[in-house]
Protein backbone atom coordinates (compact mmCIF):
# COMPACT_ATOMS: atom_id res chain seq x y z
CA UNK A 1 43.59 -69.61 84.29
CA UNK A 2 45.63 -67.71 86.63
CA UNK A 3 42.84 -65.56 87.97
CA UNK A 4 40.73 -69.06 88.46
CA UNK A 5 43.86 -70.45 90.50
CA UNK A 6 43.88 -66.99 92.94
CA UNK A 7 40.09 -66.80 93.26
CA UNK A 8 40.79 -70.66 94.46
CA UNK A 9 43.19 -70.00 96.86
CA UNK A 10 41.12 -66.83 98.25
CA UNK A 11 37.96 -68.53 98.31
CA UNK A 12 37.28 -72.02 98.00
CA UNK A 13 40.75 -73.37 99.76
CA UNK A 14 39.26 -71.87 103.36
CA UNK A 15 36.43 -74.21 102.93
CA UNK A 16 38.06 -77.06 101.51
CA UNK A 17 40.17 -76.70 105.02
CA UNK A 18 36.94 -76.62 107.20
CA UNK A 19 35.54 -79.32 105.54
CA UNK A 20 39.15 -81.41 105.94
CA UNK A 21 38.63 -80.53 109.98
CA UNK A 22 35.16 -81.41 110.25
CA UNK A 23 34.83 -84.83 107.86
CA UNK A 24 37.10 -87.29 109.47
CA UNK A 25 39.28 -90.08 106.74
CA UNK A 26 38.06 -93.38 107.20
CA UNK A 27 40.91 -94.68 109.73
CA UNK A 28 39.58 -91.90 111.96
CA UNK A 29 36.83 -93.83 111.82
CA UNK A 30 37.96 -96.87 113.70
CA UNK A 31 36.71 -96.10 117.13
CA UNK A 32 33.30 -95.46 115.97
CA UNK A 33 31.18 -98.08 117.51
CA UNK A 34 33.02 -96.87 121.03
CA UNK A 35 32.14 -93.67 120.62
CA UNK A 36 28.49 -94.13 120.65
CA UNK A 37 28.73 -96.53 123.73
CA UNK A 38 30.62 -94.02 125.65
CA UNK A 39 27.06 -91.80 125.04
CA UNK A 40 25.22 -94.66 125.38
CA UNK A 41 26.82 -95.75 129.08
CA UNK A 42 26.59 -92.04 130.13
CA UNK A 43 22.79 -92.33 130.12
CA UNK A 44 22.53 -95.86 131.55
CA UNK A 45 21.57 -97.22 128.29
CA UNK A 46 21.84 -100.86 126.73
CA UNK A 47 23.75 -100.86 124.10
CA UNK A 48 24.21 -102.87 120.58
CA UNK A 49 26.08 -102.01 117.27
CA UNK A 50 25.89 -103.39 113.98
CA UNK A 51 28.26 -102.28 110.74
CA UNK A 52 26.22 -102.08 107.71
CA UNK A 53 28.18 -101.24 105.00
CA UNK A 54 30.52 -98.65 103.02
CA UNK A 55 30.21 -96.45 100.46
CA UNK A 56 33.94 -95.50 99.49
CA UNK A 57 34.34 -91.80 98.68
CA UNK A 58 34.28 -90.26 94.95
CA UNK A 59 35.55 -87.18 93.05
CA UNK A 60 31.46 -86.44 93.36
CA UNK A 61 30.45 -86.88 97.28
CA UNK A 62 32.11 -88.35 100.60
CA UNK A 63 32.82 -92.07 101.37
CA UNK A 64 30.15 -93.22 104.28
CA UNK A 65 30.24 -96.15 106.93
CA UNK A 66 26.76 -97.33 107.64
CA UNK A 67 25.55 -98.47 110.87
CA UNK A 68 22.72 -99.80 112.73
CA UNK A 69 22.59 -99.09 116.83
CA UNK A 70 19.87 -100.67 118.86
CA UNK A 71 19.30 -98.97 122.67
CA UNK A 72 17.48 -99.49 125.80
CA UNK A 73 16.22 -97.48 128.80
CA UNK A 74 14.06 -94.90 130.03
CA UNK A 75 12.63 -92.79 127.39
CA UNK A 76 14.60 -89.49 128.79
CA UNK A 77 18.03 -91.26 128.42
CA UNK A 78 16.96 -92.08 125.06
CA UNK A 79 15.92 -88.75 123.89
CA UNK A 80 19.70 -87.86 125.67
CA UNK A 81 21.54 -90.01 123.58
CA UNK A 82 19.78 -88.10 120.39
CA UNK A 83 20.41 -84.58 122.15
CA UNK A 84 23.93 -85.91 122.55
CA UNK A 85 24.77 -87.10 119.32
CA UNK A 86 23.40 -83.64 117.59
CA UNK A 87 27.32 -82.52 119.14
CA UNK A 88 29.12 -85.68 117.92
CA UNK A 89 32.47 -85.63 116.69
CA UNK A 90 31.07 -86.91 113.38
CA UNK A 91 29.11 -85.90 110.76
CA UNK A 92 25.76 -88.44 111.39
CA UNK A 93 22.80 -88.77 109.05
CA UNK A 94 20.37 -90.21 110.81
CA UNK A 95 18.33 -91.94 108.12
CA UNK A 96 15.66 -94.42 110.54
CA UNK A 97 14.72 -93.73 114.12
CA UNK A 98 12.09 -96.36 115.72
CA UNK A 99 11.20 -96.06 119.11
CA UNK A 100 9.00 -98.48 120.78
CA UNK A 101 7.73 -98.75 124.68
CA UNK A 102 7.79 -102.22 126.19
CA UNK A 103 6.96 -103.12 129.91
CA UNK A 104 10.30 -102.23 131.82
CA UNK A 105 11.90 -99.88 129.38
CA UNK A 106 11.60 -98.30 126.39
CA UNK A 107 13.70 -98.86 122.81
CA UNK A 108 15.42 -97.49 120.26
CA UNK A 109 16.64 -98.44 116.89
CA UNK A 110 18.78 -96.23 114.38
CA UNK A 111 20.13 -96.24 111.42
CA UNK A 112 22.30 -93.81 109.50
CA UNK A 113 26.07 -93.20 108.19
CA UNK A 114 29.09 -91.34 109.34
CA UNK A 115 30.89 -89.27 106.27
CA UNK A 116 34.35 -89.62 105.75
CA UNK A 117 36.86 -88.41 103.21
């Protein structure tokens, strides 16, 4: 047991620190929805947000805040604002992406999660 608790604390405790810096808790969490607009209003984009849901976190896997976000604009501000959000502060799955092409402007619908712990 005590060579279990040093192989611990010289190998998994590093990661369990990166992982603590990377995966944000859930009050972290709270400026979300402005987060994406301040991506969104970088590229000119039109902008809507819609909470979805939560999955609280287990002993198994990480708690999750689901969202929907539905944008607007040119098709290269659009294709921005998924360049951009590759570099996010959060840890995104991106689990729907629809784009469609009306007269003056082009959409975009997403839906995903941001992990928390």
């Amino acid at each position: 047991l005590a060579l279990l608790r040093i192989e611990y604390r010289e190998k998994a405790e590093p990661y369990l620190n990166v992982l603590h810096n990377v995966v944000p808790s859930k009050d972290q969490l709270i400026d979300l929805s402005k987060d994406f607009q301040v991506i969104a209003s970088s590229e000119k984009l039109d902008y809507g947000f819609t909470f979805l849901g939560e999955s609280p976190p287990s002993a198994e896997s990480l708690g999750s805040v689901k969202f929907g976000l539905n944008l607007g604009g040119e098709l290269n501000a659009l294709l921005n604002f998924l360049k951009n959000i590759q570099n996010f502060r959060y840890l995104i799955n991106l689990e729907n992406i629809s784009l469609t092409r009306e007269t003056n402007q082009s959409r975009m619908d997403l839906r995903g999660g941001v992990f928390f712990r």
